[in-house]
PDB file of N, CA and C in Angstrom:
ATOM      1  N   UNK A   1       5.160   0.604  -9.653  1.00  0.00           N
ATOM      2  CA  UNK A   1       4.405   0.237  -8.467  1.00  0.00           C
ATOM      3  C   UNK A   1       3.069   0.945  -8.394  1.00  0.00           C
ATOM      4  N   UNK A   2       3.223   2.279  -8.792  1.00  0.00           N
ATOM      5  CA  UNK A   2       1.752   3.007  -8.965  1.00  0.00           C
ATOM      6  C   UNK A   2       0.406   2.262  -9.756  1.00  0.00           C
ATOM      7  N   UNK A   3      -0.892   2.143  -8.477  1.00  0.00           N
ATOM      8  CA  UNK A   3      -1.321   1.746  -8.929  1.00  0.00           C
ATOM      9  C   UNK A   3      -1.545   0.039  -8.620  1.00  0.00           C
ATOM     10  N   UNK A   4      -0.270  -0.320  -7.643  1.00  0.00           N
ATOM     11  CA  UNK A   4      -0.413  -2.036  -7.345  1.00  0.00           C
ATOM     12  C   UNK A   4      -1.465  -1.874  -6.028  1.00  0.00           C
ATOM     13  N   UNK A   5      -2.586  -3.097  -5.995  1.00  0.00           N
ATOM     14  CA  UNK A   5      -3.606  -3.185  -5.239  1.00  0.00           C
ATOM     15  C   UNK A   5      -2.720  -3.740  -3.683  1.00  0.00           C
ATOM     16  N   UNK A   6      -3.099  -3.423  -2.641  1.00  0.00           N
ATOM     17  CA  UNK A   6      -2.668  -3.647  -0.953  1.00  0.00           C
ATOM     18  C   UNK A   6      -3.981  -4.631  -0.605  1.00  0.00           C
ATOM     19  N   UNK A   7      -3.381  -5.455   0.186  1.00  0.00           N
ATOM     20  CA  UNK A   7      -4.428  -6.654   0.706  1.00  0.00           C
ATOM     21  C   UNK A   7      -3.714  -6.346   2.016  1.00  0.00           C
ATOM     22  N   UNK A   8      -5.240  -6.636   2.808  1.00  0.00           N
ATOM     23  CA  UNK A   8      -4.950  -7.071   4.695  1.00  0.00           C
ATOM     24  C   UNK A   8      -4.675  -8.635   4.596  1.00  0.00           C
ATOM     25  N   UNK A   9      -4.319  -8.904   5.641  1.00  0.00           N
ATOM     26  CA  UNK A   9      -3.865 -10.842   6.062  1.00  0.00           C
ATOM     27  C   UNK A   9      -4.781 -11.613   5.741  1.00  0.00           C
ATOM     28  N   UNK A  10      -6.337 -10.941   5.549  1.00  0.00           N
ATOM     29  CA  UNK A  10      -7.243 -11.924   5.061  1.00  0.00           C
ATOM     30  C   UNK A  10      -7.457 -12.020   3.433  1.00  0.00           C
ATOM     31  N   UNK A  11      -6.910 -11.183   2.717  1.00  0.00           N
ATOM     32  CA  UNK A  11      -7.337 -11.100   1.509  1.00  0.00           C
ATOM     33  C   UNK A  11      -7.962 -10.255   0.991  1.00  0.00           C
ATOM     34  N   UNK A  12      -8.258  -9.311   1.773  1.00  0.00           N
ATOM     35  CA  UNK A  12      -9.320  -7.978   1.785  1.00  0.00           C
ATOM     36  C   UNK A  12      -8.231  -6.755   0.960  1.00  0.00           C
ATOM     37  N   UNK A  13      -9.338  -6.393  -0.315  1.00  0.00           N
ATOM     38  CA  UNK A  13      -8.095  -5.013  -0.838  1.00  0.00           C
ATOM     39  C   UNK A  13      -8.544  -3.869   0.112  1.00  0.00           C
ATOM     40  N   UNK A  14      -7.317  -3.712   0.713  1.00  0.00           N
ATOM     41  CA  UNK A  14      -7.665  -2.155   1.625  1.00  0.00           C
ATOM     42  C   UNK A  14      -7.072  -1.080   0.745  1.00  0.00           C
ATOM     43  N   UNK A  15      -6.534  -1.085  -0.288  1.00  0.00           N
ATOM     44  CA  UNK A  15      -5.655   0.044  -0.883  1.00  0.00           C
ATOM     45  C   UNK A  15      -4.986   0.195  -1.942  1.00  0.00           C
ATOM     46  N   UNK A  16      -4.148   1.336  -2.690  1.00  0.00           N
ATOM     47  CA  UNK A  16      -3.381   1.252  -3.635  1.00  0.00           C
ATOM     48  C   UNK A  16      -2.190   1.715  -3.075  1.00  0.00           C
ATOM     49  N   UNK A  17      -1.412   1.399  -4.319  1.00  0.00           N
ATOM     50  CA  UNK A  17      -0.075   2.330  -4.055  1.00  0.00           C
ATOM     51  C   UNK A  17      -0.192   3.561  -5.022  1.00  0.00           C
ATOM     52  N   UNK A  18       0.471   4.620  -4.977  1.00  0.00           N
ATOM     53  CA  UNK A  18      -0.223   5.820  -5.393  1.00  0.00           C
ATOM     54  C   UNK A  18       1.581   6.345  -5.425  1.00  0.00           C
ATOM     55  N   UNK A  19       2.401   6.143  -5.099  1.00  0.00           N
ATOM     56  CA  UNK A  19       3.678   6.979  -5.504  1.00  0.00           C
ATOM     57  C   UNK A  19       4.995   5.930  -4.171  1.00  0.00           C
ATOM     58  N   UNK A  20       6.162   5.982  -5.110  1.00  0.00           N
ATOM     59  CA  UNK A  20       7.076   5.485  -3.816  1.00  0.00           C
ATOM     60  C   UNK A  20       8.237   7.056  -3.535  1.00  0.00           C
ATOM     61  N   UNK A  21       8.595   6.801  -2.393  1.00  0.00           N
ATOM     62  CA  UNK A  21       9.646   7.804  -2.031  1.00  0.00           C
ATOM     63  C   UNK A  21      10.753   7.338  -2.237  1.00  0.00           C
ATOM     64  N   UNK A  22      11.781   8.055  -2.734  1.00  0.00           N
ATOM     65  CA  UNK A  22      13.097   7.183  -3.441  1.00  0.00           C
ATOM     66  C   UNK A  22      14.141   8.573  -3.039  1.00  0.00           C
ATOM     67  N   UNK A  23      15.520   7.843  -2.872  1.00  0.00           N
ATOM     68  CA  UNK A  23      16.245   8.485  -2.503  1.00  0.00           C
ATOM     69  C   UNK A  23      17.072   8.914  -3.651  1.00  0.00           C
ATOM     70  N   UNK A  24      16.488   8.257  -5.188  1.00  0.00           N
ATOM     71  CA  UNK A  24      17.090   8.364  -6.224  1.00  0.00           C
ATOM     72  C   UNK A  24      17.341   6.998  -6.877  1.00  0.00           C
ATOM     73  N   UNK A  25      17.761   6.287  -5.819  1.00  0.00           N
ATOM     74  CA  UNK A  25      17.547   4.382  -6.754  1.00  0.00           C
ATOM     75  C   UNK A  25      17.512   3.758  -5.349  1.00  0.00           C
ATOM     76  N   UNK A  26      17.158   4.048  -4.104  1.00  0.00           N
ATOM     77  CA  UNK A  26      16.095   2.832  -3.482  1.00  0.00           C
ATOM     78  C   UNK A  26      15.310   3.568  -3.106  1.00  0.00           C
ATOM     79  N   UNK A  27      14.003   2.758  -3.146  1.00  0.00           N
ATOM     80  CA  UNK A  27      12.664   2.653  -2.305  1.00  0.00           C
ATOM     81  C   UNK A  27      12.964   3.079  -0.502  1.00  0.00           C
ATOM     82  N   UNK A  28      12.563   4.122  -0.067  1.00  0.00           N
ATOM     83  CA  UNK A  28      12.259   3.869   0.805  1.00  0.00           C
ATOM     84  C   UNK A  28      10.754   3.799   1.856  1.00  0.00           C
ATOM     85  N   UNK A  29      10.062   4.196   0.710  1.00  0.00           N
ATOM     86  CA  UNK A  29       8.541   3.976   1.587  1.00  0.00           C
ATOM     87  C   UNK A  29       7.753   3.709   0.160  1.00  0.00           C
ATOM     88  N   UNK A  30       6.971   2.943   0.727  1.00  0.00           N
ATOM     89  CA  UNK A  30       5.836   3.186  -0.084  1.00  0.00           C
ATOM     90  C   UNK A  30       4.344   4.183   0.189  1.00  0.00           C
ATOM     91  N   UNK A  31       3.892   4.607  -1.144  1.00  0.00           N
ATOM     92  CA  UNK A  31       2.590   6.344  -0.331  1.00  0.00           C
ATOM     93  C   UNK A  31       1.574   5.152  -0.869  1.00  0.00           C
ATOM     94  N   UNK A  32       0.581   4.600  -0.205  1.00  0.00           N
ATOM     95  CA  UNK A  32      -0.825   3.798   0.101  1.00  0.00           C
ATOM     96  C   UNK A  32      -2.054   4.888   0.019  1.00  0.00           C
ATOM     97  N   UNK A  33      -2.685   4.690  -0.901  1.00  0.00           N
ATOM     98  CA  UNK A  33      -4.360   5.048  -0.392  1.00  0.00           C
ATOM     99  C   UNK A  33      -5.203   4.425  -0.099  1.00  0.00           C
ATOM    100  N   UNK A  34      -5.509   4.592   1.377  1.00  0.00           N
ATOM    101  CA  UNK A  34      -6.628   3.392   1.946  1.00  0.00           C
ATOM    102  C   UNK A  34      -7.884   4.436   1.802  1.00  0.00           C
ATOM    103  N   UNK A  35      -8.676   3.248   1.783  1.00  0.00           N
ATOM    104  CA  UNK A  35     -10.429   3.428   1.845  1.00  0.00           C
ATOM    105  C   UNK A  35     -10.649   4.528   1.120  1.00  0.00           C
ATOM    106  N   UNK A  36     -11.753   4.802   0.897  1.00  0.00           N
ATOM    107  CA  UNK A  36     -12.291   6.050   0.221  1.00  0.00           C
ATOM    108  C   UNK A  36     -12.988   5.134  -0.958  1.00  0.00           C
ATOM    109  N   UNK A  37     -13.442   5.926  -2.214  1.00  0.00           N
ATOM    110  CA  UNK A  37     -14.253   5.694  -2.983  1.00  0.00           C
ATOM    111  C   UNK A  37     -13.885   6.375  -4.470  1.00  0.00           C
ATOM    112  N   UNK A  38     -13.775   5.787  -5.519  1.00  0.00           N
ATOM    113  CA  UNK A  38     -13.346   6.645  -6.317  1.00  0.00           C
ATOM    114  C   UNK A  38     -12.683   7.921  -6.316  1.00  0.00           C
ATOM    115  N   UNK A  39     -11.290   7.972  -5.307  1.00  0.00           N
ATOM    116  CA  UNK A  39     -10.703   8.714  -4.843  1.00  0.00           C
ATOM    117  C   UNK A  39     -11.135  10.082  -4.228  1.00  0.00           C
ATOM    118  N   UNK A  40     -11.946   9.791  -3.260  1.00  0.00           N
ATOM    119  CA  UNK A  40     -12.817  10.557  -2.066  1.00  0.00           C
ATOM    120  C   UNK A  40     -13.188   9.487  -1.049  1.00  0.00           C
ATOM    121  N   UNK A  41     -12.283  10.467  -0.042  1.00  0.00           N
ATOM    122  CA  UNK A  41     -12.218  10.226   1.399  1.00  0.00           C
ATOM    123  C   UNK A  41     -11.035   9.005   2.168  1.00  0.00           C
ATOM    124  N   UNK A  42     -10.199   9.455   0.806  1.00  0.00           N
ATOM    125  CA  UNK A  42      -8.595   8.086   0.595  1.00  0.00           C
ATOM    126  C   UNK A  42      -8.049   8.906   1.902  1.00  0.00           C
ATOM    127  N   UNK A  43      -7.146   7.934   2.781  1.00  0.00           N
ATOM    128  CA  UNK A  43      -6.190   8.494   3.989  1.00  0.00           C
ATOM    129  C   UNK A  43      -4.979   7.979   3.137  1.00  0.00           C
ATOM    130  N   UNK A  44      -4.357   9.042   2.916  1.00  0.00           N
ATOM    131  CA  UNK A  44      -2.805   8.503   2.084  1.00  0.00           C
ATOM    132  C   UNK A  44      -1.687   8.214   3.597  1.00  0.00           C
ATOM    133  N   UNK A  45      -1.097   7.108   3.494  1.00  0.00           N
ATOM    134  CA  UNK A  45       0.325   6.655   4.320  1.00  0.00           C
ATOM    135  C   UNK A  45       1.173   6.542   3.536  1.00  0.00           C
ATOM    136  N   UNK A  46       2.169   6.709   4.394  1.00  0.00           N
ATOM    137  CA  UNK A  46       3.797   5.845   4.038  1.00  0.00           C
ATOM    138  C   UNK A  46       3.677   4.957   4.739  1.00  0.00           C
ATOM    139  N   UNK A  47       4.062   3.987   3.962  1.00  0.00           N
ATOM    140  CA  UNK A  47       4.717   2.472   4.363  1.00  0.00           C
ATOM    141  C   UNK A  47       5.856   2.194   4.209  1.00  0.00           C
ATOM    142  N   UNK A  48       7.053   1.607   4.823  1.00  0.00           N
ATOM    143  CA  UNK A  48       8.337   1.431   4.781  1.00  0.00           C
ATOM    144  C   UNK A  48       8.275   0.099   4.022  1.00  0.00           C
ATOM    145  N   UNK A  49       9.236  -0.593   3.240  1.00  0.00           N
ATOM    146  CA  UNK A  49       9.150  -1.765   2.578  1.00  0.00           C
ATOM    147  C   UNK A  49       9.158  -2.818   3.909  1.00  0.00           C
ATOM    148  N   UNK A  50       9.869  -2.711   4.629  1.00  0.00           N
ATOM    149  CA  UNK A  50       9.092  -4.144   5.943  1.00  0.00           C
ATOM    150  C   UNK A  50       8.328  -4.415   6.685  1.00  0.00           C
ATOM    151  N   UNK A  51       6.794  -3.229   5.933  1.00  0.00           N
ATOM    152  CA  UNK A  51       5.931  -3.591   6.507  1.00  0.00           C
ATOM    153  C   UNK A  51       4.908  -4.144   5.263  1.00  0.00           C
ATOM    154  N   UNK A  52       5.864  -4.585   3.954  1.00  0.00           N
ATOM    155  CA  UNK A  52       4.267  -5.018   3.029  1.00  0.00           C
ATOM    156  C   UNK A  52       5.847  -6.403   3.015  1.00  0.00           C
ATOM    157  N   UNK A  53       4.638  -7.411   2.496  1.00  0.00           N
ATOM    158  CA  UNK A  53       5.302  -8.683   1.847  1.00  0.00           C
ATOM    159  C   UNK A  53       4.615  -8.496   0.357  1.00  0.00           C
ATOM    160  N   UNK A  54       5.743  -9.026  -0.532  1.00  0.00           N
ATOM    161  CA  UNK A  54       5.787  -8.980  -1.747  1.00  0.00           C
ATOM    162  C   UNK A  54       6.265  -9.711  -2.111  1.00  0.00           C
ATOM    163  N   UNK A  55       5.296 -10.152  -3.209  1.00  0.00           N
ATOM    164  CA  UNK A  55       5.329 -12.088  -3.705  1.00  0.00           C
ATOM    165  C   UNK A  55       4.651 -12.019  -5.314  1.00  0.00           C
ATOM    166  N   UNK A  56       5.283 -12.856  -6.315  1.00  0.00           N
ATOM    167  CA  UNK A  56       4.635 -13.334  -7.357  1.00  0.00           C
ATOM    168  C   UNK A  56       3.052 -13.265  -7.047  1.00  0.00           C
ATOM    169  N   UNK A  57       2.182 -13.379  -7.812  1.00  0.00           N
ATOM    170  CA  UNK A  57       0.742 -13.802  -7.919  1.00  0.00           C
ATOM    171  C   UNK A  57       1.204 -15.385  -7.606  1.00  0.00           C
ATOM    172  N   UNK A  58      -0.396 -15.983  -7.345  1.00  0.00           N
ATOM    173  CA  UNK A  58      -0.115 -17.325  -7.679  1.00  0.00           C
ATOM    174  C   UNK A  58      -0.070 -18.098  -9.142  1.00  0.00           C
ATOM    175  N   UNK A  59      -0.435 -17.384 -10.166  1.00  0.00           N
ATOM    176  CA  UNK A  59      -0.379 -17.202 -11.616  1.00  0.00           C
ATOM    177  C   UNK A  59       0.896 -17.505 -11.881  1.00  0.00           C
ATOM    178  N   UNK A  60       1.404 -16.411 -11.551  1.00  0.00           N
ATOM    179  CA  UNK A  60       2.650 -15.825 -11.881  1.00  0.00           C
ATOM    180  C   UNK A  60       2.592 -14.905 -12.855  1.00  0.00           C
ATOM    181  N   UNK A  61       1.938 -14.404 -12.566  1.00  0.00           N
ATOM    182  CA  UNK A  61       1.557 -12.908 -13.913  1.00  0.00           C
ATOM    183  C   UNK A  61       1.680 -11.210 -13.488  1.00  0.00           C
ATOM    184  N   UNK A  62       1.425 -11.542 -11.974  1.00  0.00           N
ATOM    185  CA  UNK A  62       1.833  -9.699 -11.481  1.00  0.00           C
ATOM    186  C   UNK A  62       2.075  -9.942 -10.190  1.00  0.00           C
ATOM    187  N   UNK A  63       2.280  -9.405  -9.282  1.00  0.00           N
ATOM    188  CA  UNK A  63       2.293  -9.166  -7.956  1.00  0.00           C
ATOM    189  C   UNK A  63       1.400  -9.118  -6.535  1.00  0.00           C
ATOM    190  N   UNK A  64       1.612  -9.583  -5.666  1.00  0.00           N
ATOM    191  CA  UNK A  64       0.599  -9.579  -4.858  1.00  0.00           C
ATOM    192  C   UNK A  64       1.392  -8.873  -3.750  1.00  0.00           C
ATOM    193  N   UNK A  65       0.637  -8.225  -3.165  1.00  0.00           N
ATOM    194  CA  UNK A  65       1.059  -6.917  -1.907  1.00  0.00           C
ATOM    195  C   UNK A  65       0.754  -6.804  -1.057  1.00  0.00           C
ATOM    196  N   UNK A  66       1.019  -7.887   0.197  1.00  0.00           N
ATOM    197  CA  UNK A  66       0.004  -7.684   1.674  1.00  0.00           C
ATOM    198  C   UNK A  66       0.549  -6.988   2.830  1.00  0.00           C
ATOM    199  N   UNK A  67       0.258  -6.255   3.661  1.00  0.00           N
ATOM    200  CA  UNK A  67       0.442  -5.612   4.447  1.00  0.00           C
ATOM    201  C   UNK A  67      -0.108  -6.568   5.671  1.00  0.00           C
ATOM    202  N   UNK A  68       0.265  -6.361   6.769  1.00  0.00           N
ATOM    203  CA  UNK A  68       0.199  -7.083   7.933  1.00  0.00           C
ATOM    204  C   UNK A  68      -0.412  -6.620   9.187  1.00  0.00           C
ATOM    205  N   UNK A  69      -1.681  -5.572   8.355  1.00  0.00           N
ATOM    206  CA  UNK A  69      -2.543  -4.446   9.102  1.00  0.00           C
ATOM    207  C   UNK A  69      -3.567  -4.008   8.165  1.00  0.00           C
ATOM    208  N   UNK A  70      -4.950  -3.666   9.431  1.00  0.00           N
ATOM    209  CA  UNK A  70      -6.463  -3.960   8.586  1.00  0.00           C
ATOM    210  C   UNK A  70      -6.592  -2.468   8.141  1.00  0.00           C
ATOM    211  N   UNK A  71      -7.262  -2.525   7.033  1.00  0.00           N
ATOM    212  CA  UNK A  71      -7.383  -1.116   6.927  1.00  0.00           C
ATOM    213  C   UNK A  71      -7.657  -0.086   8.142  1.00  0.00           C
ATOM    214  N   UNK A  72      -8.233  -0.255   9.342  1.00  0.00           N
ATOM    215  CA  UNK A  72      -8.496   0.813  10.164  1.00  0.00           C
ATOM    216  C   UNK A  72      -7.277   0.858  10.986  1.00  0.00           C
ATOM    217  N   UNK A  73      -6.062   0.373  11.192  1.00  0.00           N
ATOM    218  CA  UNK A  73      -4.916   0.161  11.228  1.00  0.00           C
ATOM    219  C   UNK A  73      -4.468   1.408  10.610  1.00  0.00           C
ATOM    220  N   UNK A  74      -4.461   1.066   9.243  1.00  0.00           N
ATOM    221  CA  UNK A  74      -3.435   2.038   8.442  1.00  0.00           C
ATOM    222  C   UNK A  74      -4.192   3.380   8.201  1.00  0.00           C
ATOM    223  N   UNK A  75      -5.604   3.345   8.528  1.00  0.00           N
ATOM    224  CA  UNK A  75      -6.298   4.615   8.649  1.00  0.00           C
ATOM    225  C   UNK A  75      -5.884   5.579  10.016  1.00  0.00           C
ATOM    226  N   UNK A  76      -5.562   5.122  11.297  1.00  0.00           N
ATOM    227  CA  UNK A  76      -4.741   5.083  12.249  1.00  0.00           C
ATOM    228  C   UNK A  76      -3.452   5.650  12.052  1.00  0.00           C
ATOM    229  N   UNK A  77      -2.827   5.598  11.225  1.00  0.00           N
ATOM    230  CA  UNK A  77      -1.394   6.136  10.920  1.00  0.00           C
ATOM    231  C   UNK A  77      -1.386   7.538  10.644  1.00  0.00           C
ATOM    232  N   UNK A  78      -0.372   8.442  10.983  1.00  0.00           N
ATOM    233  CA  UNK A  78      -0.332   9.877  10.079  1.00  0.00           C
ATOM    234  C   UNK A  78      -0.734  10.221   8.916  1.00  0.00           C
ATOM    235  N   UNK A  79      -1.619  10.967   8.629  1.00  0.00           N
ATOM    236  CA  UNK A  79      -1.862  10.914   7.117  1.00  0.00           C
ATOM    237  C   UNK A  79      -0.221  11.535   6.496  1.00  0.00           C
ATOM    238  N   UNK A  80      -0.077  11.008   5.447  1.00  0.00           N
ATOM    239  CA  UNK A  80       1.371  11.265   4.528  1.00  0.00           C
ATOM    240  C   UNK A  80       1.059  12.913   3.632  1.00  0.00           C
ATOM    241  N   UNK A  81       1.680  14.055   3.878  1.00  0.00           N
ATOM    242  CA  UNK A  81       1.572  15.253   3.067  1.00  0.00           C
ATOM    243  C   UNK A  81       2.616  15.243   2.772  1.00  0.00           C
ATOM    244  N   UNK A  82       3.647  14.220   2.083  1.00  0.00           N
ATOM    245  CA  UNK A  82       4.550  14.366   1.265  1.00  0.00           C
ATOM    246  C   UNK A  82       4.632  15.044  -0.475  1.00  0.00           C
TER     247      UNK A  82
END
């Protein structure tokens, strides 16, 4: 998952995924870096898996990852010091 791009509802990349939290064999959050710039000035979150939808590409070649909140949304959230 490290590394899969985060889209808002419009299509906009707000983010990566950057590490998941696992209890050992499930997912329970996903760690997001929104905004920033060549990794300066990233707000890292957790995301729980029912807040991204996860779907084939329309290809069908990798994954597409939308979240259901704009980046200043998830900038809004606790930053994650996991």
């Amino acid at each position: 998952w490290k590394g899969t791009r985060i889209y808002d509802p419009t299509g906009k990349d707000i983010g990566k995924v950057s590490g998941v939290v696992t209890d050992g064999t499930i997912i329970s959050a996903f760690i997001v870096d929104v905004g920033g710039f060549l990794g300066i000035g990233e707000h890292r979150v957790a995301l729980s898996k029912d807040m991204l939808n996860i779907a084939a590409d329309a290809d069908g070649a990798g994954t597409h990852v939308q979240v259901n909140a704009t980046e200043d949304q998830l900038k809004a959230l606790p930053k994650y010091e996991g």
